[in-house]
Protein backbone atom coordinates (compact mmCIF):
# COMPACT_ATOMS: atom_id res chain seq x y z
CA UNK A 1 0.00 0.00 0.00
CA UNK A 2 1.70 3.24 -0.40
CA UNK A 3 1.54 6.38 1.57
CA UNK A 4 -1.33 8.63 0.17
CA UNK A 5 -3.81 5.39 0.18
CA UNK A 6 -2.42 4.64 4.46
CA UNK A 7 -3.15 8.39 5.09
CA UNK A 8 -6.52 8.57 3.03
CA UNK A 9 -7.50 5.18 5.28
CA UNK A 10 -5.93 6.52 8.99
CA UNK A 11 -6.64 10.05 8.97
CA UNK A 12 -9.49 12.51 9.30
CA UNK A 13 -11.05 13.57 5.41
CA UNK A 14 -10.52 17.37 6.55
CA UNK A 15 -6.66 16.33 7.12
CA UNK A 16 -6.78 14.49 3.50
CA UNK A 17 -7.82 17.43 1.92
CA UNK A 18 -5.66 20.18 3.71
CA UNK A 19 -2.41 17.89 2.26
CA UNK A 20 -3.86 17.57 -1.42
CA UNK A 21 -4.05 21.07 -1.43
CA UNK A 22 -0.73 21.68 0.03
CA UNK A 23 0.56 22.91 -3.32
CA UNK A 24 -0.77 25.39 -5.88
CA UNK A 25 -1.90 23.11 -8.21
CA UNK A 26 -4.55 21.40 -5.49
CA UNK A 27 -6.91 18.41 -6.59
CA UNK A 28 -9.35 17.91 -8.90
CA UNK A 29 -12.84 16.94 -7.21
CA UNK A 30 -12.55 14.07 -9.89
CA UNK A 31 -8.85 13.00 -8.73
CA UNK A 32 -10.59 13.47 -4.80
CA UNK A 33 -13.42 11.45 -5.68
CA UNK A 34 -11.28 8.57 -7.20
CA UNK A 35 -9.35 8.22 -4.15
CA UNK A 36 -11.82 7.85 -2.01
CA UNK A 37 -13.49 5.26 -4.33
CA UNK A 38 -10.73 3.22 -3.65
CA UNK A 39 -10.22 3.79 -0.31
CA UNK A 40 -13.90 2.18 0.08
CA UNK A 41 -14.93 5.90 1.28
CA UNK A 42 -13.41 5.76 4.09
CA UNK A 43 -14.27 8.09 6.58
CA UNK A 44 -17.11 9.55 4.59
CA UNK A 45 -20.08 7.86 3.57
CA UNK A 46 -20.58 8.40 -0.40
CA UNK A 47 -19.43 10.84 -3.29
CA UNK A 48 -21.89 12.86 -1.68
CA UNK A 49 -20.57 13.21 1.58
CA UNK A 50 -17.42 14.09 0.43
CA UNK A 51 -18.82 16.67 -1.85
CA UNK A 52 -20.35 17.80 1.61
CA UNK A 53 -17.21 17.90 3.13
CA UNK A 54 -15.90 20.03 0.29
CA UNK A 55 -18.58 22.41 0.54
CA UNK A 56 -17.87 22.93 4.36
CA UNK A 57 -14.49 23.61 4.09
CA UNK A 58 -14.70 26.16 1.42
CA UNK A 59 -17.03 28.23 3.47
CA UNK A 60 -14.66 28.03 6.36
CA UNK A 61 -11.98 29.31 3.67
CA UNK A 62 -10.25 26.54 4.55
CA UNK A 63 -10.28 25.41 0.47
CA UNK A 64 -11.38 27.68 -2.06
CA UNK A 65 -12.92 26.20 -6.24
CA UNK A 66 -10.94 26.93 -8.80
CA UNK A 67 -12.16 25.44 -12.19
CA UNK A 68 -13.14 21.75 -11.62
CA UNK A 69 -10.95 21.52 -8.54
CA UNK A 70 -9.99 22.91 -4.93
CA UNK A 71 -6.88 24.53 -3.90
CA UNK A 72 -6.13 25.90 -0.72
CA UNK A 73 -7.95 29.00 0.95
CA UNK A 74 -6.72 31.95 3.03
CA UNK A 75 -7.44 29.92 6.14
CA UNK A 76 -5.50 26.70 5.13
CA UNK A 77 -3.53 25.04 7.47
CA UNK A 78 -0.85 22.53 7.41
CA UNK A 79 -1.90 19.00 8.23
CA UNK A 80 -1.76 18.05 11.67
CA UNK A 81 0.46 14.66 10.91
CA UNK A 82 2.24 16.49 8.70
CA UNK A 83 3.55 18.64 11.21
CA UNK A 84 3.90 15.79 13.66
CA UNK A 85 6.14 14.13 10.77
CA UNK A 86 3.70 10.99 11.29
CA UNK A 87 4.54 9.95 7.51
CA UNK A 88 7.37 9.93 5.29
CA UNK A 89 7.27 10.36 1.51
CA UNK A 90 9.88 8.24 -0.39
């Protein structure tokens, strides 16, 4: 199993999100979906609930839309296991 898919399965959806919008480039909500798909939607019910999720977090301004994906907002905030160095990335 390799890194993204252990994170996606151990750690909070609103912590999932925050690190694939790390960069400037963000995530699709196709690429987001997908993941979760395999992940068996872990952590969130459907497509819908993740879409939810999504929603949430942009009116926190935690993520904002841009085009058919999310990037991150002006309230965006490193991961917590990201700080805590919980994972490496080979």
């Amino acid at each position: 199993m390799n890194t993204i898919m252990t994170i996606i399965l151990n750690e909070k959806p609103e912590e999932v999100i925050l690190l694939f919008t790390k960069n400037e480039l963000g995530i699709s909500l196709p690429q987001l979906d997908r993941f979760y798909n395999r992940a068996g939607w872990a952590h969130v019910t459907d497509n819908m609930g993740l879409l939810n999720l999504v929603k949430s977090m942009s009116n926190a301004g935690v993520i904002k839309y841009r085009g058919t994906g999310i990037v991150r907002g002006p309230n965006w905030r490193e991961p917590a296991f990201m700080f805590e160095g919980k994972y490496t990335f080979d």
